[in-house]
Protein backbone atom coordinates (compact mmCIF):
# COMPACT_ATOMS: atom_id res chain seq x y z
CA UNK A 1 0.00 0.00 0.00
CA UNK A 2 1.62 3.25 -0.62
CA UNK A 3 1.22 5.68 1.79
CA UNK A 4 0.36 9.25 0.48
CA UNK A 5 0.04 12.92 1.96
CA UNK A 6 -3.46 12.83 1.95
CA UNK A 7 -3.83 9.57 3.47
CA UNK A 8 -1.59 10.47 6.72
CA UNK A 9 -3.65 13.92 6.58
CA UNK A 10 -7.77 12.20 6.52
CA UNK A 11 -6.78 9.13 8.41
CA UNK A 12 -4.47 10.21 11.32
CA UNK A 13 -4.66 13.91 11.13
CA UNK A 14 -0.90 14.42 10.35
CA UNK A 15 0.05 18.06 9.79
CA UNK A 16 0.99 18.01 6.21
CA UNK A 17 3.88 19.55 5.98
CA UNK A 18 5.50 16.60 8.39
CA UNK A 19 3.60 13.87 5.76
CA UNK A 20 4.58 15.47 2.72
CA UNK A 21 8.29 15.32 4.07
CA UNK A 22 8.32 11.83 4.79
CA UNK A 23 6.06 10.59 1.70
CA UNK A 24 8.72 12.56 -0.58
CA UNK A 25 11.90 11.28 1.58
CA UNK A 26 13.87 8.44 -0.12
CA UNK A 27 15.23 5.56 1.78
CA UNK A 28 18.46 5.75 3.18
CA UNK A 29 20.93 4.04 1.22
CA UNK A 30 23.04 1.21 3.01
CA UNK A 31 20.38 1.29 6.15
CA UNK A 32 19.69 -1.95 7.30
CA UNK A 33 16.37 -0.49 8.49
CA UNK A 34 15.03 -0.09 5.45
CA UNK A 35 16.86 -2.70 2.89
CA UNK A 36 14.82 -3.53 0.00
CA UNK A 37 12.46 -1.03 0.52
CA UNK A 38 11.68 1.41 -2.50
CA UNK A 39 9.58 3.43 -0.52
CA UNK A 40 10.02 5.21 2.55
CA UNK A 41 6.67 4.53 4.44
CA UNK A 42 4.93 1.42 4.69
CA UNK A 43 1.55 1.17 6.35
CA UNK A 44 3.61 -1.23 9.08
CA UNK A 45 4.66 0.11 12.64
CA UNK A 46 8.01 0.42 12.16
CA UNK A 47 7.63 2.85 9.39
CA UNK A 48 3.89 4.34 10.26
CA UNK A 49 5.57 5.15 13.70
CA UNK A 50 7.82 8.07 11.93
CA UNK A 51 5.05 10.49 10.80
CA UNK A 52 2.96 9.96 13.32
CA UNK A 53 5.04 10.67 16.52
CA UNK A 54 6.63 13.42 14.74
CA UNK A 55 3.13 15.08 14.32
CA UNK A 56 2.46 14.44 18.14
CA UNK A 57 5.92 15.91 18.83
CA UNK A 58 4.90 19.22 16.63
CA UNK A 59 1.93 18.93 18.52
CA UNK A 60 3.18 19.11 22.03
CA UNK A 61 4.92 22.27 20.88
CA UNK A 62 8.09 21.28 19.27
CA UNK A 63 9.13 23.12 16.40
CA UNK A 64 8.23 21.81 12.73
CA UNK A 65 11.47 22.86 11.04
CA UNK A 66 13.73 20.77 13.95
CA UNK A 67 11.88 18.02 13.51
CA UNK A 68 12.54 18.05 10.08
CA UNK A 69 15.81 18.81 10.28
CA UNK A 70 19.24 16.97 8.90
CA UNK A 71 20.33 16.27 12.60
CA UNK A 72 17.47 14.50 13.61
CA UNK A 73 16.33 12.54 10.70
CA UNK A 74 19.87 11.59 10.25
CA UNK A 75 20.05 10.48 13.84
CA UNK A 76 16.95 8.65 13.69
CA UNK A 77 18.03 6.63 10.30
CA UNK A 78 20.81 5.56 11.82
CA UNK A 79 19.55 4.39 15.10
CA UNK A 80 16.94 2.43 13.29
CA UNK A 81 19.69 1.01 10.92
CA UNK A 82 21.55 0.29 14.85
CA UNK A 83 18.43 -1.36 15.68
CA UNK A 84 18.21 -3.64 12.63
CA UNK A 85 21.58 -4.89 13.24
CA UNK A 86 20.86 -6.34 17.00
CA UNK A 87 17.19 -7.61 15.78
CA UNK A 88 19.19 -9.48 13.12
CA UNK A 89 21.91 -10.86 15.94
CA UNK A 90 24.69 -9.11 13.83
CA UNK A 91 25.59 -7.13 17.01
CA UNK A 92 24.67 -7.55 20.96
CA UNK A 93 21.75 -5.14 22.97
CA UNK A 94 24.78 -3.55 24.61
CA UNK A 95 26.96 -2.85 21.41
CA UNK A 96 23.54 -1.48 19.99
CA UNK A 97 23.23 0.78 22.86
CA UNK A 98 26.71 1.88 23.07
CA UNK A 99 26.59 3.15 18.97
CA UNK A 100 23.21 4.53 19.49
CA UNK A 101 24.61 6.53 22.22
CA UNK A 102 27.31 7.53 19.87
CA UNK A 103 25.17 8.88 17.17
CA UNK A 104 23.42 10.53 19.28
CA UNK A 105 26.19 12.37 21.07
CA UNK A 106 26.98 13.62 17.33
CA UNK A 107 23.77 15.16 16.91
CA UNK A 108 22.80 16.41 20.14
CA UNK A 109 21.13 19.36 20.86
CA UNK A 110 19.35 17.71 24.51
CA UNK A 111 21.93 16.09 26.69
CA UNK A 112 19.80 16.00 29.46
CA UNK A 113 17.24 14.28 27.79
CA UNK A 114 20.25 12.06 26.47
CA UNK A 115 21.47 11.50 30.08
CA UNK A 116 17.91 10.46 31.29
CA UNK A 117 17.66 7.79 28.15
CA UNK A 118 21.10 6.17 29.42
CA UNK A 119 19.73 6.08 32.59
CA UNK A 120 16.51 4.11 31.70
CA UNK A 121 19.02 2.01 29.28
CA UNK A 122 21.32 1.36 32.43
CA UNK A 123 18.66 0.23 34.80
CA UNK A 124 19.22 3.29 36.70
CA UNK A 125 16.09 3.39 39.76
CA UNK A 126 13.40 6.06 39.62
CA UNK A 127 14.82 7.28 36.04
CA UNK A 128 12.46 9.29 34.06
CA UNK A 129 11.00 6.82 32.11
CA UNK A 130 10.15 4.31 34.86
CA UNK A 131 6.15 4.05 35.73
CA UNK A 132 5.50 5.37 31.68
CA UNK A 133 6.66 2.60 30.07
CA UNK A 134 4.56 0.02 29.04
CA UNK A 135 4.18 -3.67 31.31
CA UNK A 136 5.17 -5.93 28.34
CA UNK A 137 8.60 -6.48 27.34
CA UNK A 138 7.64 -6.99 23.73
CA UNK A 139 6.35 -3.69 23.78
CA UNK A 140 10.00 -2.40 24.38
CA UNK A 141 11.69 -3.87 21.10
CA UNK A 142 11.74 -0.31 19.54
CA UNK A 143 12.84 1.87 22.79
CA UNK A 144 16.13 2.68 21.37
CA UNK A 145 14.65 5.21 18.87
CA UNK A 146 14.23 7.12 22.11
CA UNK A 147 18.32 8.03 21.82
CA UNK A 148 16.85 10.12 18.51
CA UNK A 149 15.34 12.78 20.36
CA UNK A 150 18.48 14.15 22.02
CA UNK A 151 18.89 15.62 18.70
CA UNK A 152 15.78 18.21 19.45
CA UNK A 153 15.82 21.39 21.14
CA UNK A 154 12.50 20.87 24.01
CA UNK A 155 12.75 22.28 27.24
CA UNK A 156 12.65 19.95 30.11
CA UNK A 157 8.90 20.55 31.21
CA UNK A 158 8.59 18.59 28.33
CA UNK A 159 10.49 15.71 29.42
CA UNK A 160 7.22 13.68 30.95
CA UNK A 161 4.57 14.36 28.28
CA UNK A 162 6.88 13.47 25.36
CA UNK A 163 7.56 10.32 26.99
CA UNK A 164 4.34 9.59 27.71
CA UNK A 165 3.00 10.47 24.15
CA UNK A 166 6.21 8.31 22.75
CA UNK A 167 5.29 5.31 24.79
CA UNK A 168 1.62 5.40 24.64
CA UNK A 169 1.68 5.66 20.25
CA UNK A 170 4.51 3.09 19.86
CA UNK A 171 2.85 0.30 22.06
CA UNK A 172 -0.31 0.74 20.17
CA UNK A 173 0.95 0.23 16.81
CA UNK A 174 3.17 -2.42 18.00
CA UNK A 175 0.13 -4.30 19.55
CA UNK A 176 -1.56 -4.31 15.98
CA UNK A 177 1.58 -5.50 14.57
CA UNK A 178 1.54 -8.74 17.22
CA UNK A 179 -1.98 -9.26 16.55
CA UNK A 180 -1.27 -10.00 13.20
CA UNK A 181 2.00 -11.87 13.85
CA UNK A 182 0.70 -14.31 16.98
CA UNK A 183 0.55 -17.43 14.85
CA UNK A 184 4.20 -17.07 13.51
CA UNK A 185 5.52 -15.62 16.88
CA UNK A 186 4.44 -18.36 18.42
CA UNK A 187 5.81 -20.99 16.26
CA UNK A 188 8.82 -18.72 16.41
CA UNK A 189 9.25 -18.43 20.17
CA UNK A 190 9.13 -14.78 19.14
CA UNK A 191 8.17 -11.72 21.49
CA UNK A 192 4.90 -11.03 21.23
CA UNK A 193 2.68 -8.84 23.91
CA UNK A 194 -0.70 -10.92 23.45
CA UNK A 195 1.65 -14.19 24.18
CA UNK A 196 3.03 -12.40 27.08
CA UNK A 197 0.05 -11.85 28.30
CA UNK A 198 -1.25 -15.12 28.41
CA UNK A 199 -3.98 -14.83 25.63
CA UNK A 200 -6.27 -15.27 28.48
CA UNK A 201 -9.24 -13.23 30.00
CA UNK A 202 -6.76 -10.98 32.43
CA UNK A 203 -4.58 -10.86 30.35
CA UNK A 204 -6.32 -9.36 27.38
CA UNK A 205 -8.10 -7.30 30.06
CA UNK A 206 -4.71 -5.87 30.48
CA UNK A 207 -4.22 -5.00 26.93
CA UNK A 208 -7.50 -4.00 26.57
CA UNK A 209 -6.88 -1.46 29.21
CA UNK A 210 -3.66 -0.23 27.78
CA UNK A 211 -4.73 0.10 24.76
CA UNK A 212 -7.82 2.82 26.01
CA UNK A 213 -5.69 4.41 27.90
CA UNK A 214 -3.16 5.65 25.41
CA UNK A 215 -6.26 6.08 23.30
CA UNK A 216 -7.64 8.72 25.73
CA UNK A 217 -4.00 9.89 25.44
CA UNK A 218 -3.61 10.12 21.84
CA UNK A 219 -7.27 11.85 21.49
CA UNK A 220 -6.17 14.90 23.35
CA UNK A 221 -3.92 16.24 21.07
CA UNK A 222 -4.74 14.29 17.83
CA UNK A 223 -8.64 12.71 17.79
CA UNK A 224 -8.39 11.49 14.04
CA UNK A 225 -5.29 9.93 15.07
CA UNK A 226 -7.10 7.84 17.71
CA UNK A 227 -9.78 7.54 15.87
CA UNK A 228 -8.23 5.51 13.22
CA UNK A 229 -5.96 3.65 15.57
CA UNK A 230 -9.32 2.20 17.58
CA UNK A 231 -11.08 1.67 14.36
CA UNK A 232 -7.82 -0.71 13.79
CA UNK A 233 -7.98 -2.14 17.01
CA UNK A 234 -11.88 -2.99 16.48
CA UNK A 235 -10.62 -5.47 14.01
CA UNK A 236 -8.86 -7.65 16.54
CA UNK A 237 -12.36 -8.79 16.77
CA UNK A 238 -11.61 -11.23 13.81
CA UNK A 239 -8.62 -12.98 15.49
CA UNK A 240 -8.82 -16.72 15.98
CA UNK A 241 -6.83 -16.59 19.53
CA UNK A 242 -8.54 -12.96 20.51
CA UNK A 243 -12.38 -13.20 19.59
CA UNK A 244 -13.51 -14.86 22.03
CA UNK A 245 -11.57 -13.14 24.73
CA UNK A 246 -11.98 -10.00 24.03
CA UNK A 247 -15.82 -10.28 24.17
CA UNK A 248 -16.07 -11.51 27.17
């Protein structure tokens, strides 16, 4: 599916200026992140992710041209090409960490938002992020992209609502991505939030309850953009292992 201006506009409420950017953008060349891709966005998380928490980010009041700018999207290529290479087992979670840190020492324009994303990365107790991020582990596979906002200019009354915008838009487009994938995740032994939790009444309770929550979130600054994410999550409904839990 090819992902236009207009479609991130009527569907998620994008600002347009951010979608037009990233429809035009080309892939990065030599970026594991996106090998064999032709286009830049795909309608899957990993890519879908990009426009959207860049319009929350303009959103919350950070300015248009920096998040447009060389610094970050540079940074942000290259951290997803970092985290390629440790999904794919060519490098460890602590060699991942340790270049991500690097890039985004080269681009930063935050260092104490840097300083609190090595914390969280270091197990540090009562760091920033601690009590926002999300209960499943498999919801955590694509917290490194956090290094990438270092390279923004936001002051630190910021710090808390950007993190909790971040977390609760990522874990909701990574939950539709394991609903699709909990067949071949679990023939896989693959991380997988709906496995984690048990694929039982509590446990989709627990997703269920996630899942409103960063809703309610999402609405308050974007409503078309939570609009269209519950009208995805309504089709969860036709899941073999989910329908008959989540109705109960």
């Amino acid at each position: 599916m090819f992902i236009s201006t207009g479609y991130l506009g009527i569907q998620y409420g994008v600002d347009n200026k951010i979608a037009k950017f990233f429809v035009d953008r080309e892939p990065p060349p030599n970026n594991l992140y996106w090998r064999d891709k032709y286009l830049y966005l795909s309608p899957s998380p990993g890519y879908l992710f990009i426009p959207l928490i860049a319009d929350l980010l303009f959103k919350l009041g950070i300015n248009r041209q920096e998040l447009l700018s060389d610094e970050f999207i540079h940074c942000l290529e290259q951290t997803g090409h970092i985290g390629a290479l440790e999904e794919t087992k060519q490098i460890s979670k602590a060699q991942a960490i340790e270049n991500c840190t690097a890039v985004a020492r080269e681009n930063c324009r935050n260092e104490d938002w840097l300083n609190h994303v090595m914390d969280y990365f270091n197990g540090t107790p009562d760091n920033l992020f601690m009590g926002i991020a999300t209960p499943f582990k498999a919801l955590h596979r694509g917290d490194v992209f956090l290094f990438s906002l270092s390279a923004l200019d936001f002051p630190n009354e910021l710090f808390q609502k950007i993190a909790q915008y971040w977390f609760a838009l990522i874990s909701t487009l990574l939950l539709l991505d394991d609903a699709e994938d909990i067949d071949d995740d679990k023939a896989n032994n693959e991380e997988n939030a709906f496995l984690e939790s048990g694929l039982d009444k509590e446990g989709i309770e627990r997703v269920k309850q996630l899942v409103a929550h960063n809703l309610r979130m999402i609405a308050s600054i974007n409503s078309m953009m939570s609009m269209k994410l519950d009208n995805q999550f309504k089709e969860l409904i036709k899941k073999p292992y989910i329908s008959p839990l989540i109705n109960q």
